[in-house]
PDB file of N, CA and C in Angstrom:
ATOM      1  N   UNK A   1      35.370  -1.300  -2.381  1.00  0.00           N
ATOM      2  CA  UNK A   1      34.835  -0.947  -3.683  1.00  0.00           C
ATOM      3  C   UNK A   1      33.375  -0.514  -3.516  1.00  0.00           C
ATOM      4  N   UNK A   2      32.751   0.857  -3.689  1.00  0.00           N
ATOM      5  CA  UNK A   2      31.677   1.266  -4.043  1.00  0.00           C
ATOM      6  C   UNK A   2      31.214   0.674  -5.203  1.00  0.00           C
ATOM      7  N   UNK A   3      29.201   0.502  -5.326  1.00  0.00           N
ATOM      8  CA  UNK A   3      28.939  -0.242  -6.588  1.00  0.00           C
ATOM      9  C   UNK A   3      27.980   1.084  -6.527  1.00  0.00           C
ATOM     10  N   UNK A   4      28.085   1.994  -7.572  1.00  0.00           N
ATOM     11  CA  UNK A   4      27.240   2.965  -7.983  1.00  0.00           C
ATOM     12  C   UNK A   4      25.793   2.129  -8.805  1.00  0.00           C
ATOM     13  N   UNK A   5      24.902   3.058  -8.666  1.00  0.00           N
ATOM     14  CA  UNK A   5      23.634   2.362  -9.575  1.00  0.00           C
ATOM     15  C   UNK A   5      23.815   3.081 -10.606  1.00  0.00           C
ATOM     16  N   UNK A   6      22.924   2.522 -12.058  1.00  0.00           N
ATOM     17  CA  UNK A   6      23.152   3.143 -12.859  1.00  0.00           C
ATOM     18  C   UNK A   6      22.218   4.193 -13.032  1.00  0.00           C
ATOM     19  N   UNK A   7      22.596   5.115 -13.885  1.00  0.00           N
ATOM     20  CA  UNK A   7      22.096   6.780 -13.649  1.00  0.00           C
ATOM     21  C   UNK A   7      20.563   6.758 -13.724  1.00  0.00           C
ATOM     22  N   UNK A   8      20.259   5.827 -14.500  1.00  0.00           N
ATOM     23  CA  UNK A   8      18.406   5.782 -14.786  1.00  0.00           C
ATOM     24  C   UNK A   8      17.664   5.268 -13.417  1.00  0.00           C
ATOM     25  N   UNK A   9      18.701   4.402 -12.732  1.00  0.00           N
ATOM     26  CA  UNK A   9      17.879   3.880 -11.405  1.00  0.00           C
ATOM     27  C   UNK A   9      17.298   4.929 -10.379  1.00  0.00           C
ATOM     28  N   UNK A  10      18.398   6.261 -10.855  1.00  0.00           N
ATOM     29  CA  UNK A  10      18.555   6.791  -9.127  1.00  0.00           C
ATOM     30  C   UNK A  10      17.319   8.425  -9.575  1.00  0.00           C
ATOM     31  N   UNK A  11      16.685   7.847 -10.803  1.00  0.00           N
ATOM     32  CA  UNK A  11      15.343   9.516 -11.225  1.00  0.00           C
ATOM     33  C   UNK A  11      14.566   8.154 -10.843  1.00  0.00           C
ATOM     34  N   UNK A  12      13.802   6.975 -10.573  1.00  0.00           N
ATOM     35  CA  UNK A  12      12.787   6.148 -10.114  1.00  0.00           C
ATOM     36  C   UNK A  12      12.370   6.715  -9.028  1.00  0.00           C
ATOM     37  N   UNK A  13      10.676   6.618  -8.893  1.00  0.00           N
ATOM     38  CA  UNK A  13      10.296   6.548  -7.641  1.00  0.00           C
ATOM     39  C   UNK A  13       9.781   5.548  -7.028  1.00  0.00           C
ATOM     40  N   UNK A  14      10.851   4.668  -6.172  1.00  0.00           N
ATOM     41  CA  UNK A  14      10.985   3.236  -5.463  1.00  0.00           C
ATOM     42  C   UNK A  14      10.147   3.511  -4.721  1.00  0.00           C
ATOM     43  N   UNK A  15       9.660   3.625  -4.562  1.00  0.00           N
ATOM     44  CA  UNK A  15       8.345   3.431  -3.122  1.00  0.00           C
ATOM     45  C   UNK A  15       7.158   3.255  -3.841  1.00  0.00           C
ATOM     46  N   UNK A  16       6.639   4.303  -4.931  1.00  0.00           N
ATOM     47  CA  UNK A  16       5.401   3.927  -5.925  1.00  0.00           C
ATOM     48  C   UNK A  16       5.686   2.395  -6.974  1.00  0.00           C
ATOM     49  N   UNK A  17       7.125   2.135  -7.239  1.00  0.00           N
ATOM     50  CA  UNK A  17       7.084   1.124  -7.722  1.00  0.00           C
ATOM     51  C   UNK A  17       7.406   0.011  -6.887  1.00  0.00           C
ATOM     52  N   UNK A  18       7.802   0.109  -5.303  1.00  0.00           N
ATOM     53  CA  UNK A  18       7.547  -1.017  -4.586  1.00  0.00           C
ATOM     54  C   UNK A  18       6.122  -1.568  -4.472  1.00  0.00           C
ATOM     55  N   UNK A  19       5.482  -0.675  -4.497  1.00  0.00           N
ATOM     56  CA  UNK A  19       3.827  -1.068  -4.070  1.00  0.00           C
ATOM     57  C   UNK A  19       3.097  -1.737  -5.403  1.00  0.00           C
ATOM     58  N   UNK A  20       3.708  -0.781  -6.501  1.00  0.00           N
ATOM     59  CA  UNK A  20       3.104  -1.982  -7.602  1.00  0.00           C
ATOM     60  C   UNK A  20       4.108  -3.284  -7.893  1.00  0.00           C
ATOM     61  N   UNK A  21       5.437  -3.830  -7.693  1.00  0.00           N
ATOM     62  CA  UNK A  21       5.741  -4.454  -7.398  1.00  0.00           C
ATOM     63  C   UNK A  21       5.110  -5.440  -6.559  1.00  0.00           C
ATOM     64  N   UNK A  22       4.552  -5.270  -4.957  1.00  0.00           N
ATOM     65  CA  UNK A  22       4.098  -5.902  -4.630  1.00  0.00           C
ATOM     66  C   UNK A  22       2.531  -6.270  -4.973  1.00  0.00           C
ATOM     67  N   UNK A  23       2.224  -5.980  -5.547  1.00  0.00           N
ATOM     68  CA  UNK A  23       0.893  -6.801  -5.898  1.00  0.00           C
ATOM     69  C   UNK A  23       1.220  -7.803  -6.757  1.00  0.00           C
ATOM     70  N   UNK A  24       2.150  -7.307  -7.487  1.00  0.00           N
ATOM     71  CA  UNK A  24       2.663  -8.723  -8.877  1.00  0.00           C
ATOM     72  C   UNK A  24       3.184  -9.416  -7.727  1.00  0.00           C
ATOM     73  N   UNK A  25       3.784  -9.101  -6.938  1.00  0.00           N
ATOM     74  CA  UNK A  25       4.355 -10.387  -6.022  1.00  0.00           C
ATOM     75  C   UNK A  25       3.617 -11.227  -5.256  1.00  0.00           C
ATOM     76  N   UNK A  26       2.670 -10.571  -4.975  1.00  0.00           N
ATOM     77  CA  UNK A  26       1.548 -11.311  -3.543  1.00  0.00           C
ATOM     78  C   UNK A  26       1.092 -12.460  -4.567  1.00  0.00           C
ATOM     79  N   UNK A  27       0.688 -12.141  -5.704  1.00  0.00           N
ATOM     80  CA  UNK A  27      -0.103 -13.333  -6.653  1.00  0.00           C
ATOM     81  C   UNK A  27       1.460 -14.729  -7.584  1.00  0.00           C
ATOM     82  N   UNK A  28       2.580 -14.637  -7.085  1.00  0.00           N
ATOM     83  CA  UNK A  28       3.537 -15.406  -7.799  1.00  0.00           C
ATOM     84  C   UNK A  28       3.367 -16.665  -7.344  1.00  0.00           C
ATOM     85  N   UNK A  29       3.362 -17.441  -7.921  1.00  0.00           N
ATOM     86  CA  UNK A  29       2.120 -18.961  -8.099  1.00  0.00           C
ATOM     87  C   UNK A  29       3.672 -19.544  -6.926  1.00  0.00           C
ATOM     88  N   UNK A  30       4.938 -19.102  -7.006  1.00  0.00           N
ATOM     89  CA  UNK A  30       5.882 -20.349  -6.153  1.00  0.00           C
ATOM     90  C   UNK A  30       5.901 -19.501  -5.147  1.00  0.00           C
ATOM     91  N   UNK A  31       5.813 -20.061  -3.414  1.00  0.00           N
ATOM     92  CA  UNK A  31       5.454 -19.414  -2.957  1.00  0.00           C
ATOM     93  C   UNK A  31       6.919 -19.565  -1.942  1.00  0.00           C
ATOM     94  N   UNK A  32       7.451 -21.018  -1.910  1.00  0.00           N
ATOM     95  CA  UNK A  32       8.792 -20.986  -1.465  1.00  0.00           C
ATOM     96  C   UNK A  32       9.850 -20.895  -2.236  1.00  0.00           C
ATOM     97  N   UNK A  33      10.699 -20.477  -2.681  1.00  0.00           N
ATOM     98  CA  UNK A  33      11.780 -19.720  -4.205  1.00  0.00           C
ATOM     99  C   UNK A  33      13.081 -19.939  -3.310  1.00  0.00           C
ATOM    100  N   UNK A  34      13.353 -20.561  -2.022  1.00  0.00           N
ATOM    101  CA  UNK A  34      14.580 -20.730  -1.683  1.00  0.00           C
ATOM    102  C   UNK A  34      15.548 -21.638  -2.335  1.00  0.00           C
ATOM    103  N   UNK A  35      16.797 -20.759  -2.532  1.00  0.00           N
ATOM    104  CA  UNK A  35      17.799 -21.243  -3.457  1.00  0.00           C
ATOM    105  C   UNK A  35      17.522 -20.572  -4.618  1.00  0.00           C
ATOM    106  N   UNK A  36      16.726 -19.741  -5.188  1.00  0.00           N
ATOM    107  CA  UNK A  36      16.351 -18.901  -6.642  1.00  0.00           C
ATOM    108  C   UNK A  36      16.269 -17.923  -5.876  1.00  0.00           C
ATOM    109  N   UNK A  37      15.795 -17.001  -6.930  1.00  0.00           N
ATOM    110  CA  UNK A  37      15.574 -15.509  -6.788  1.00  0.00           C
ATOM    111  C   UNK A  37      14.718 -15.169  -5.656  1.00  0.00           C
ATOM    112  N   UNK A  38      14.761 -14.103  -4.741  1.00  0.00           N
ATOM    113  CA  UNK A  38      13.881 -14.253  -3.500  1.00  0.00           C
ATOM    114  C   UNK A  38      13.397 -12.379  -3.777  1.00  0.00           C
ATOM    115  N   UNK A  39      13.141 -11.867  -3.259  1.00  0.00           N
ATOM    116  CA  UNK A  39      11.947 -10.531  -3.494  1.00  0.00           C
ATOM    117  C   UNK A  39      12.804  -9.528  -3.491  1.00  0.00           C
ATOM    118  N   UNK A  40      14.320  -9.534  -3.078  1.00  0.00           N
ATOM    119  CA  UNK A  40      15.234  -8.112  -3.453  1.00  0.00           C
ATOM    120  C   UNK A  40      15.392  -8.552  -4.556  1.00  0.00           C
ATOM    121  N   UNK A  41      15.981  -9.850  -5.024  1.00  0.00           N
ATOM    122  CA  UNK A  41      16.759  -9.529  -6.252  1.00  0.00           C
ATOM    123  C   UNK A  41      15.711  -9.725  -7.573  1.00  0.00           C
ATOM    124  N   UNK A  42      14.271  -9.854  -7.227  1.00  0.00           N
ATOM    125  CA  UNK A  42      13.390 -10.034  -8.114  1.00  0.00           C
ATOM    126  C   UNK A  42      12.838  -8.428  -8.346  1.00  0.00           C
ATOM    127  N   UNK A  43      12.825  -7.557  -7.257  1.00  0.00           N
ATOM    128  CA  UNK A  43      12.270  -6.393  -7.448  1.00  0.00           C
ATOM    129  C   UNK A  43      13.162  -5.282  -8.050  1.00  0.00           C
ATOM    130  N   UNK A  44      14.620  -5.821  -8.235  1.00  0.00           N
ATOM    131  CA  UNK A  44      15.439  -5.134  -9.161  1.00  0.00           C
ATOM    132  C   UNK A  44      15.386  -5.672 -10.559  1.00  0.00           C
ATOM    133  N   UNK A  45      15.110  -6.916 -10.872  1.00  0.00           N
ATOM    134  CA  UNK A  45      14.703  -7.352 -12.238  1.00  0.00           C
ATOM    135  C   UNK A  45      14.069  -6.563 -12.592  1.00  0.00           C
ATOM    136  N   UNK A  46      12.909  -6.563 -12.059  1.00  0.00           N
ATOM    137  CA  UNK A  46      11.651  -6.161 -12.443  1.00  0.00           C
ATOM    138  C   UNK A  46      11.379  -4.585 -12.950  1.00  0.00           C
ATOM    139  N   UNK A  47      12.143  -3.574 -12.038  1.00  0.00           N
ATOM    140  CA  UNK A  47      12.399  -2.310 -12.356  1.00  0.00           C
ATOM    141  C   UNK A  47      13.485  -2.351 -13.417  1.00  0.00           C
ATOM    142  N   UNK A  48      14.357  -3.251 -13.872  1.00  0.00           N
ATOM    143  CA  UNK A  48      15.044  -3.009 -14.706  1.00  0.00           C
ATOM    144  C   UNK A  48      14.110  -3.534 -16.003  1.00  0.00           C
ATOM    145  N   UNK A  49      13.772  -4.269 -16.128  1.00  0.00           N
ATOM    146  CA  UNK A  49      12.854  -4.440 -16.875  1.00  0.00           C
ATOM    147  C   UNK A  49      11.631  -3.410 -17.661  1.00  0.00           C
ATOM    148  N   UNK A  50      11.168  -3.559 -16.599  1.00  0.00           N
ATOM    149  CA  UNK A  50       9.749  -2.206 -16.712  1.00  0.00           C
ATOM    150  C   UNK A  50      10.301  -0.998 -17.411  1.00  0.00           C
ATOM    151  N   UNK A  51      11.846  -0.515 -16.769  1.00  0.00           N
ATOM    152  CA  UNK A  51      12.227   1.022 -16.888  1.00  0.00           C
ATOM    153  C   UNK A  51      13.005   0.994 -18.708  1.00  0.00           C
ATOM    154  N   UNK A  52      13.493  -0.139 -18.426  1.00  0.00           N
ATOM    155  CA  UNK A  52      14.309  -0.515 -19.869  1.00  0.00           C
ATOM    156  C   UNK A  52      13.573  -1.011 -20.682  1.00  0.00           C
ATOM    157  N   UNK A  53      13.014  -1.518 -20.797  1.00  0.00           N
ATOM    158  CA  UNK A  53      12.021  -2.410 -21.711  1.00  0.00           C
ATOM    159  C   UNK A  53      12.406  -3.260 -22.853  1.00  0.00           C
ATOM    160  N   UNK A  54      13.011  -3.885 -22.557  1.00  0.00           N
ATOM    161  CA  UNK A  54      14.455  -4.729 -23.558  1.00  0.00           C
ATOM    162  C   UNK A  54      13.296  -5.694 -24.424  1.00  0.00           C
ATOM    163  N   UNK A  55      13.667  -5.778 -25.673  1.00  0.00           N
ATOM    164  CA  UNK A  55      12.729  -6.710 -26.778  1.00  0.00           C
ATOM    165  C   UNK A  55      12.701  -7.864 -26.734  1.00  0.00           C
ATOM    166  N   UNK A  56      13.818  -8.353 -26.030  1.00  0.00           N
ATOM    167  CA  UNK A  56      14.272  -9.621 -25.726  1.00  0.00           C
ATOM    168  C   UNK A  56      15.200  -9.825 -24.178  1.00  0.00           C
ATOM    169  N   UNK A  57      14.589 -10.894 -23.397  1.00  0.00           N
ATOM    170  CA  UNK A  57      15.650 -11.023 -22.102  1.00  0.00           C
ATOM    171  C   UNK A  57      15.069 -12.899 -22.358  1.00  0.00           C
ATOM    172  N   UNK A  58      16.668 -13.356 -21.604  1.00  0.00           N
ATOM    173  CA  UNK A  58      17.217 -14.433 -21.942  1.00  0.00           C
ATOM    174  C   UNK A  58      17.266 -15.347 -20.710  1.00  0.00           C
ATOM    175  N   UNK A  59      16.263 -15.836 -20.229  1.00  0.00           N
ATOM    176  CA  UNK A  59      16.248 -16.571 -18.658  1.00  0.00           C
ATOM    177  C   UNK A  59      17.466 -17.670 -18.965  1.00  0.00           C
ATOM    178  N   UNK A  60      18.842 -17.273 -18.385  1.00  0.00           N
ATOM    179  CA  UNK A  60      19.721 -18.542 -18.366  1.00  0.00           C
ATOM    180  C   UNK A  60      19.466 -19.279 -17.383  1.00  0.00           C
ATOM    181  N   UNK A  61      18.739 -19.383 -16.283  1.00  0.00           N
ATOM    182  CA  UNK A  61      19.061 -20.316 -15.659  1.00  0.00           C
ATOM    183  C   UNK A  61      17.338 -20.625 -15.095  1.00  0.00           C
ATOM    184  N   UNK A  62      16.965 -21.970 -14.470  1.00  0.00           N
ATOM    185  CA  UNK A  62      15.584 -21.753 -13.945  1.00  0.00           C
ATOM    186  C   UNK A  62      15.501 -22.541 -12.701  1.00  0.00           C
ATOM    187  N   UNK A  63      15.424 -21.907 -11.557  1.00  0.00           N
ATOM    188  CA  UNK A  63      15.682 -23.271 -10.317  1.00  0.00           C
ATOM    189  C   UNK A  63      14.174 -23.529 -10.042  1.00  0.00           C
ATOM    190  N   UNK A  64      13.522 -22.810 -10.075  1.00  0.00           N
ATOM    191  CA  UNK A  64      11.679 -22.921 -10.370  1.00  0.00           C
ATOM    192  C   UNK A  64      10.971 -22.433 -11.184  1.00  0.00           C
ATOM    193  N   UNK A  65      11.584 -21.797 -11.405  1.00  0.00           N
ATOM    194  CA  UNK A  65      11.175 -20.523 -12.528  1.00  0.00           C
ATOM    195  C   UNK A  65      10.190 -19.663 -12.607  1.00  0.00           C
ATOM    196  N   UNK A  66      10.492 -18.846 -10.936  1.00  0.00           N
ATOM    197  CA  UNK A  66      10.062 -18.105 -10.310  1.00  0.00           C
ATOM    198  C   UNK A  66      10.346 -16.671 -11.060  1.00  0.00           C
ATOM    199  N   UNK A  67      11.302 -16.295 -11.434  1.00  0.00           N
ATOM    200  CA  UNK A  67      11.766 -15.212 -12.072  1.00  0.00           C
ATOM    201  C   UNK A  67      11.062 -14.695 -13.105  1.00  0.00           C
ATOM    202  N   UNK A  68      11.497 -16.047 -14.177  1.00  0.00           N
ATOM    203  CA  UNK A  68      10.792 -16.243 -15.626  1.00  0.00           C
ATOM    204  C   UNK A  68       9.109 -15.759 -15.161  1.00  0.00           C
TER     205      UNK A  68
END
């Protein structure tokens, strides 16, 4: 099974938003997040976020609450 991205992901330019990505990351107060979210699956939040800009998002779960 192929997992296509969705159509808005693939006009991004990931490399200018890795780099601002990483500055929000270098400063994230938990610095070990093992067992939570770790820096791939936080840097796809994050572009989904930013690109979508949803009025409301719903942290279900918090193992540090690194994400949040």
């Amino acid at each position: 099974m192929i997992i296509k991205p969705p159509d808005w992901f693939e006009s991004l330019n990931l490399l200018d938003l890795l780099e601002e990505f990483k500055t929000v990351y270098l400063k994230r107060p938990i610095r070990n997040n093992m067992g939570g979210m770790l820096s791939t699956h936080m840097f796809y939040v994050w572009i989904t976020a930013k690109t979508l800009k949803p009025k409301l998002i719903v942290e279900s779960g918090t193992y540090k609450g690194q994400s949040a």
